[in-house]
N, C-alpha and C. Protein backbone atom coordinates (compact mmCIF):
# COMPACT_ATOMS: atom_id res chain seq x y z
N UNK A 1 5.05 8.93 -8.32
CA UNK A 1 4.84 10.29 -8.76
C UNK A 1 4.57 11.17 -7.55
N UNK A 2 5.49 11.32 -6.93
CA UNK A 2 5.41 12.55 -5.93
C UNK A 2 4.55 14.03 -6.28
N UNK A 3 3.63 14.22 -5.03
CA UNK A 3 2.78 15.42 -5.70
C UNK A 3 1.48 15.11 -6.68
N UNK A 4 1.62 13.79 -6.96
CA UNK A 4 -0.13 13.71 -7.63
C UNK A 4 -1.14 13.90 -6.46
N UNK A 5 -2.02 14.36 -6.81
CA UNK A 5 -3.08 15.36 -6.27
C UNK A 5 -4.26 13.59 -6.02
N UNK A 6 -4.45 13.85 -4.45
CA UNK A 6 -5.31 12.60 -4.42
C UNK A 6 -6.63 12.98 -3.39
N UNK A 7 -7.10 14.24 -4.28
CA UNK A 7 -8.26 15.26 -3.75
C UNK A 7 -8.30 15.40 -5.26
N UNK A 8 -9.59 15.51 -6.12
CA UNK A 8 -10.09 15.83 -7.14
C UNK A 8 -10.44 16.35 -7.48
N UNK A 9 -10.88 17.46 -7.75
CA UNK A 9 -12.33 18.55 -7.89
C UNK A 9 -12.98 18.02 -9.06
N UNK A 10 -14.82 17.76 -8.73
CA UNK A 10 -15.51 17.30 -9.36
C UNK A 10 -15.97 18.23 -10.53
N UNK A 11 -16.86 17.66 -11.53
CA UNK A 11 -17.67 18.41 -12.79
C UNK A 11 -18.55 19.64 -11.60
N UNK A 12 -18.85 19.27 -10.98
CA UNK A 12 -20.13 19.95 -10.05
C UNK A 12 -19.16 20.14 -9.18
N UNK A 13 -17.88 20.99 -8.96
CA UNK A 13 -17.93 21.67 -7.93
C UNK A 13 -17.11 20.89 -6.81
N UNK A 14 -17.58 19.71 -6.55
CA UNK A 14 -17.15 19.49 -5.24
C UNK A 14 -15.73 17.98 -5.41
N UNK A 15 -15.51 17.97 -4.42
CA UNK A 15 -14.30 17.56 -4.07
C UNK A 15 -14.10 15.97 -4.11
N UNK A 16 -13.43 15.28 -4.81
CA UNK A 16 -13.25 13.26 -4.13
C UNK A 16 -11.97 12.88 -4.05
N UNK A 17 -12.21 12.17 -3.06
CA UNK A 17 -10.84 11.53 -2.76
C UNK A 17 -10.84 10.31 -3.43
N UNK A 18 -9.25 10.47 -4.62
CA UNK A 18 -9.55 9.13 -5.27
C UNK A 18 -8.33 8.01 -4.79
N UNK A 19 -7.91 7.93 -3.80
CA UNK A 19 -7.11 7.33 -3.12
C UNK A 19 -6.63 7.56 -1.47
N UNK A 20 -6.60 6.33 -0.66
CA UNK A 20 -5.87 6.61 0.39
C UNK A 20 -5.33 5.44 0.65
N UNK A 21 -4.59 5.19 1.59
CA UNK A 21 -3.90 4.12 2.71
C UNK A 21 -3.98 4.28 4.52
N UNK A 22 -4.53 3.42 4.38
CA UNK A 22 -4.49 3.30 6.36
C UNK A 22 -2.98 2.65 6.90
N UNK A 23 -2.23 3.18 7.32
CA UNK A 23 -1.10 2.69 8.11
C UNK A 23 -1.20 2.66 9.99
N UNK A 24 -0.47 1.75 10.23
CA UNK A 24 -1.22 1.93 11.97
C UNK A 24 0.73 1.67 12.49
N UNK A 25 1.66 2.48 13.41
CA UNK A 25 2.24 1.69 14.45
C UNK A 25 2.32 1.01 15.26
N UNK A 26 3.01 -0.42 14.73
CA UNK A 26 2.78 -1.30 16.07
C UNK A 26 3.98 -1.21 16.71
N UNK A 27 5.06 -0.51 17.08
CA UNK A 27 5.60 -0.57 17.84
C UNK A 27 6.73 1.10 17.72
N UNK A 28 7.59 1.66 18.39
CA UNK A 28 8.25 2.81 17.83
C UNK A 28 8.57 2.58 16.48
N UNK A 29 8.74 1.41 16.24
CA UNK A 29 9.92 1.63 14.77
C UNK A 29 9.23 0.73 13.92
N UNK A 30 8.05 -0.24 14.14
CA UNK A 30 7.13 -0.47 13.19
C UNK A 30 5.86 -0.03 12.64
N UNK A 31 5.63 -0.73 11.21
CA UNK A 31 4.05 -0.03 10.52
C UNK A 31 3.79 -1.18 9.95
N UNK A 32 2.42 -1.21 10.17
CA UNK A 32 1.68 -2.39 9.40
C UNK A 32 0.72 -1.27 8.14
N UNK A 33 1.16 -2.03 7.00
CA UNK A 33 -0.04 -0.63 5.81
C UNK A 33 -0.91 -1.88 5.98
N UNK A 34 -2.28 -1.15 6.23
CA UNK A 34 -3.70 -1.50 6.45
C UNK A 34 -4.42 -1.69 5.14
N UNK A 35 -4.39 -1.13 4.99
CA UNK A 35 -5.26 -0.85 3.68
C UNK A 35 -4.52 -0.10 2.11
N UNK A 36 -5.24 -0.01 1.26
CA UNK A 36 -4.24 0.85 0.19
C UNK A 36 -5.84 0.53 -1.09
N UNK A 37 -6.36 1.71 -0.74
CA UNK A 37 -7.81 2.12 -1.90
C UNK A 37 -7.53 2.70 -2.92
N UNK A 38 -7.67 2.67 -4.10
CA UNK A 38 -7.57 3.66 -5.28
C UNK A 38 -9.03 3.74 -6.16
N UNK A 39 -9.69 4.85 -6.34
CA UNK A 39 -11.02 4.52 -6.96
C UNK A 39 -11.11 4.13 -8.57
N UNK A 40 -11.81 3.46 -8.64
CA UNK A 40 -11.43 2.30 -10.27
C UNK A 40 -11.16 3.59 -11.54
N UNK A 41 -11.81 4.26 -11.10
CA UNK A 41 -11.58 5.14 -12.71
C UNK A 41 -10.01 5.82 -12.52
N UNK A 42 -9.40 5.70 -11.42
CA UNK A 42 -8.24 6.24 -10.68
C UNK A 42 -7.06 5.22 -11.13
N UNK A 43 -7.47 3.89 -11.56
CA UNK A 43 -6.32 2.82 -11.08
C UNK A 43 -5.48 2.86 -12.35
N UNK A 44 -4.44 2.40 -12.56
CA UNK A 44 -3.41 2.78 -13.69
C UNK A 44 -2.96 3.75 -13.99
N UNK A 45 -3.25 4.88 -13.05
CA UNK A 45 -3.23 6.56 -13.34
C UNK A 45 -2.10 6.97 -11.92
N UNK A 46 -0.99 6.32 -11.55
CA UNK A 46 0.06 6.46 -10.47
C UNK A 46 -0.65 7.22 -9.50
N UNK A 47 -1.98 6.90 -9.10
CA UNK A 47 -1.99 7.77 -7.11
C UNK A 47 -1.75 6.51 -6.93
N UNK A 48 -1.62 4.89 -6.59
CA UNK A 48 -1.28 4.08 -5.61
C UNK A 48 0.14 3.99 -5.64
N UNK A 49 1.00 4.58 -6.72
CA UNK A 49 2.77 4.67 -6.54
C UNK A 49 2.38 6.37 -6.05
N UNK A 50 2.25 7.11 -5.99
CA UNK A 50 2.06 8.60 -5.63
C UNK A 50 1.58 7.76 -3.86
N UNK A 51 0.68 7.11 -3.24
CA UNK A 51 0.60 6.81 -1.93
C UNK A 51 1.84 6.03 -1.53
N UNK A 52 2.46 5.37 -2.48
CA UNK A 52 3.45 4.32 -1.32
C UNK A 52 4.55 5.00 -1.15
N UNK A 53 5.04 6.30 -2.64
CA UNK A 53 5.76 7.03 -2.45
C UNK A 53 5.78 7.50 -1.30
N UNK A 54 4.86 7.93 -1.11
CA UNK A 54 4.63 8.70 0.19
C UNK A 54 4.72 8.71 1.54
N UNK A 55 4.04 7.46 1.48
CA UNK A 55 4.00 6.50 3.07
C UNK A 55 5.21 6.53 3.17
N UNK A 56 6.28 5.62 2.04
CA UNK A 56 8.00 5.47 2.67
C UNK A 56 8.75 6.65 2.77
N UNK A 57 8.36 7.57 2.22
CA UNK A 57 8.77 9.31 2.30
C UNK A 57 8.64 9.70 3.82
N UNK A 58 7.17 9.46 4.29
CA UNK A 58 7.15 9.53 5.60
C UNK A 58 7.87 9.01 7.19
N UNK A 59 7.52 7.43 6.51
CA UNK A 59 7.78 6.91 7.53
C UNK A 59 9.45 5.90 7.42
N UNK A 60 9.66 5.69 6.28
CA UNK A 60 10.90 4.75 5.57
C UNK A 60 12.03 5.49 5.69
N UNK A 61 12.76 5.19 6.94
CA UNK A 61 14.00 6.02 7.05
C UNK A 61 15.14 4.97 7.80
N UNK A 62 16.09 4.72 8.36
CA UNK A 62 16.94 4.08 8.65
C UNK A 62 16.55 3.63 10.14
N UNK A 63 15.85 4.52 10.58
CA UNK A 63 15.34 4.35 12.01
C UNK A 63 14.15 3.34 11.97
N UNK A 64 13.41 2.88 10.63
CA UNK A 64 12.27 2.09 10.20
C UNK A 64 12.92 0.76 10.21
N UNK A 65 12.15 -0.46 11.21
CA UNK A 65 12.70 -1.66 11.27
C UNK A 65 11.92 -2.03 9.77
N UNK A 66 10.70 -1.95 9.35
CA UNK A 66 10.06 -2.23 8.50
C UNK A 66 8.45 -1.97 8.58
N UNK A 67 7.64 -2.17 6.91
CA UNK A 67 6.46 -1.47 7.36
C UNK A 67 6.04 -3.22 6.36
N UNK A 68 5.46 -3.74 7.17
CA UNK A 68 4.48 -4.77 6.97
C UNK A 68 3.50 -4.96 5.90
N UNK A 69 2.98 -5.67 5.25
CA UNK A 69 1.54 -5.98 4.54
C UNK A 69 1.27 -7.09 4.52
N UNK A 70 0.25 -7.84 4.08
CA UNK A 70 -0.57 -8.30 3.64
C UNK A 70 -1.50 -8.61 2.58
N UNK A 71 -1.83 -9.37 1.51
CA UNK A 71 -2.47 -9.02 0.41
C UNK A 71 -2.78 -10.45 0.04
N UNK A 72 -4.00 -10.35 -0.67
CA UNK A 72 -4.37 -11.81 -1.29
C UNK A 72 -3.47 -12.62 -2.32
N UNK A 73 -3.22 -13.79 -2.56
CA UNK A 73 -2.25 -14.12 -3.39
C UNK A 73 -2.58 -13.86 -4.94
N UNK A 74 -3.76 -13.49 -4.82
CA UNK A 74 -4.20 -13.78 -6.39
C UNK A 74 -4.27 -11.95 -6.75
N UNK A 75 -3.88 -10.99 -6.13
CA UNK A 75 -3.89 -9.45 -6.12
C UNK A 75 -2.49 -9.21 -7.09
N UNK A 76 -2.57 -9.70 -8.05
CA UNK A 76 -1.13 -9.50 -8.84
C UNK A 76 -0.79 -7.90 -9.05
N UNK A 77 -1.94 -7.06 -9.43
CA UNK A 77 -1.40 -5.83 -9.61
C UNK A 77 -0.69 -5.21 -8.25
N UNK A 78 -1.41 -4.95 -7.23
CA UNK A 78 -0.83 -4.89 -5.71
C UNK A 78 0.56 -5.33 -5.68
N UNK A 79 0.92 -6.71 -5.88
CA UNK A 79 1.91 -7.33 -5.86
C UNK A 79 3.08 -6.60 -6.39
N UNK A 80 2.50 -6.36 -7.65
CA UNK A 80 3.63 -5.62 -8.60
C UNK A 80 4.14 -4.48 -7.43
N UNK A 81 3.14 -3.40 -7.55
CA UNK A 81 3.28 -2.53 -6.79
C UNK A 81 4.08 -2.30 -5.87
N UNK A 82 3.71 -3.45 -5.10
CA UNK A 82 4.56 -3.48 -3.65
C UNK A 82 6.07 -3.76 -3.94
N UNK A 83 6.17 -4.68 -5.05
CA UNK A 83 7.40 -5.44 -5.17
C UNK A 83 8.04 -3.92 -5.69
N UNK A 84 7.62 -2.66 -6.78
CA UNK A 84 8.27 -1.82 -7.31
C UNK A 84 8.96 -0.78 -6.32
N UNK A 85 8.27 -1.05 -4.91
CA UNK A 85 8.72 -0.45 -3.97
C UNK A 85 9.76 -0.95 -3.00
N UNK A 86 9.93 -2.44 -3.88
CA UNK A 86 11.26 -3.33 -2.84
C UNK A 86 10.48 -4.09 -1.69
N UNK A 87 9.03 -3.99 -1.62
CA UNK A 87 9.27 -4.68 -1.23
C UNK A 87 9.14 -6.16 -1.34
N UNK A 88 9.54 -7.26 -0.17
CA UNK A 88 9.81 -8.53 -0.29
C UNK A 88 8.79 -9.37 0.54
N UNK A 89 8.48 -10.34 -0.43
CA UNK A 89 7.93 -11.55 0.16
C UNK A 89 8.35 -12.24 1.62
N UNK A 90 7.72 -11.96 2.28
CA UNK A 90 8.72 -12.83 3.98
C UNK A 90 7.46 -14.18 4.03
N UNK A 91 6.66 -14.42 3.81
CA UNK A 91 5.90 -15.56 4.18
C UNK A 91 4.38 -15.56 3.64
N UNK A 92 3.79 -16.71 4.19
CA UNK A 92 2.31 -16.53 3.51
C UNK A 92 1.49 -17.26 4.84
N UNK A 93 0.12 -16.91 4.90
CA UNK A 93 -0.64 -17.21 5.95
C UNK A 93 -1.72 -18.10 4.90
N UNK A 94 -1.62 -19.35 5.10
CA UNK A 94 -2.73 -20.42 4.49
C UNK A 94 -3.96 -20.04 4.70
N UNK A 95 -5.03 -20.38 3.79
CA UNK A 95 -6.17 -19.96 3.83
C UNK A 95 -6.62 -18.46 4.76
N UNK A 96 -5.76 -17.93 4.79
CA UNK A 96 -6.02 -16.46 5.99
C UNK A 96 -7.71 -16.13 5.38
N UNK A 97 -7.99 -15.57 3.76
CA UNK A 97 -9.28 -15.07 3.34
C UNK A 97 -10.02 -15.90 3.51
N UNK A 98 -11.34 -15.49 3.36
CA UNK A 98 -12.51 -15.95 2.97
C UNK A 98 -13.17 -15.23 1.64
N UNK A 99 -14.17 -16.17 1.08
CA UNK A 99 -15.18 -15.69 -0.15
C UNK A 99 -13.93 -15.47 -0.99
N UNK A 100 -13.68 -15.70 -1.48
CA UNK A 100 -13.04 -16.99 -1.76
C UNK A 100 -12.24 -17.23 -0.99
N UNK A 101 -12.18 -18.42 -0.44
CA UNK A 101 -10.68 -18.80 0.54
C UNK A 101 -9.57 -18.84 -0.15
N UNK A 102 -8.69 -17.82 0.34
CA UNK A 102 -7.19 -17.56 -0.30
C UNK A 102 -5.80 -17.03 0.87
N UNK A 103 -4.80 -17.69 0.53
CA UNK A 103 -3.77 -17.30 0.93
C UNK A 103 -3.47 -15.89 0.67
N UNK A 104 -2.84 -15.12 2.13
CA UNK A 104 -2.54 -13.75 2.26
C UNK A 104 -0.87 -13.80 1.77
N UNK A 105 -0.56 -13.44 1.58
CA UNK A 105 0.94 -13.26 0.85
C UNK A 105 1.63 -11.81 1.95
N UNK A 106 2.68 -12.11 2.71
CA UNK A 106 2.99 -11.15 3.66
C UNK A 106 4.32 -10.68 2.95
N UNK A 107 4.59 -8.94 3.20
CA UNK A 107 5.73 -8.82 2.74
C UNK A 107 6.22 -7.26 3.62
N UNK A 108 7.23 -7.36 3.74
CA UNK A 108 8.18 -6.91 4.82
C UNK A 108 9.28 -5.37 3.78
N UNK A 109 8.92 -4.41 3.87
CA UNK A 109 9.79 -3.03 3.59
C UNK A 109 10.91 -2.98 4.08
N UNK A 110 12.12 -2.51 3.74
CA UNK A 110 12.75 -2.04 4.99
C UNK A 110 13.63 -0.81 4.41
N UNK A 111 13.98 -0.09 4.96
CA UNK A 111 15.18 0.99 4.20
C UNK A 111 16.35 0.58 3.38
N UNK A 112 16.67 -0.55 4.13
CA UNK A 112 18.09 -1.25 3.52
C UNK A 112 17.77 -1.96 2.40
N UNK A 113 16.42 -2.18 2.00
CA UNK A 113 16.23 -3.58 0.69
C UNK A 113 16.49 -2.73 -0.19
């Protein structure tokens, strides 16, 4: 949903942010997404498709080798997510978490998928 509003205005006035994403370049033509927050009363309500929209709006262009993640294996909604955006599973890092020890599930964007 392009254009959902991910600044809130509160009962009282003031302002929350009910979503963001940290993206970092690791190289000219790569992105690793860092992070990807949505606040719970926020989740099922499209700002985390309104952020990825976005991010690949930004940065997802033909000149993009790919933008990276990471995520716990057991994060099924994430998963979905990511997958609705194309993207693909490239590998998994064994025990990567802790509390609970869990496999990170890595997956790879690219313009062309």
């Amino acid at each position: 949903e392009r254009g959902k509003s991910l600044v809130r205005l509160g009962c009282s006035g003031s302002e929350e942010v009910v979503g963001f994403c940290a993206v970092r370049r690791l190289i000219e033509n790569e992105w690793e997404l860092e992070n990807v927050t949505v606040a719970l009363s926020e989740r099922r309500s499209g700002v985390g498709t309104a952020l990825l929209g976005d991010l690949i709006a930004r940065v997802g262009d033909e000149r993009t080798a790919g933008i990276f993640l990471e995520v716990r294996a057991s994060n099924f909604a994430a998963r979905r997510l990511y997958e609705k955006f194309s993207w693909r599973e490239v590998g998994r890092r064994a025990g990567y978490y802790a509390a609970p020890r869990e496999d990170a599930v890595l997956y790879l964007w690219k313009a062309s998928s």
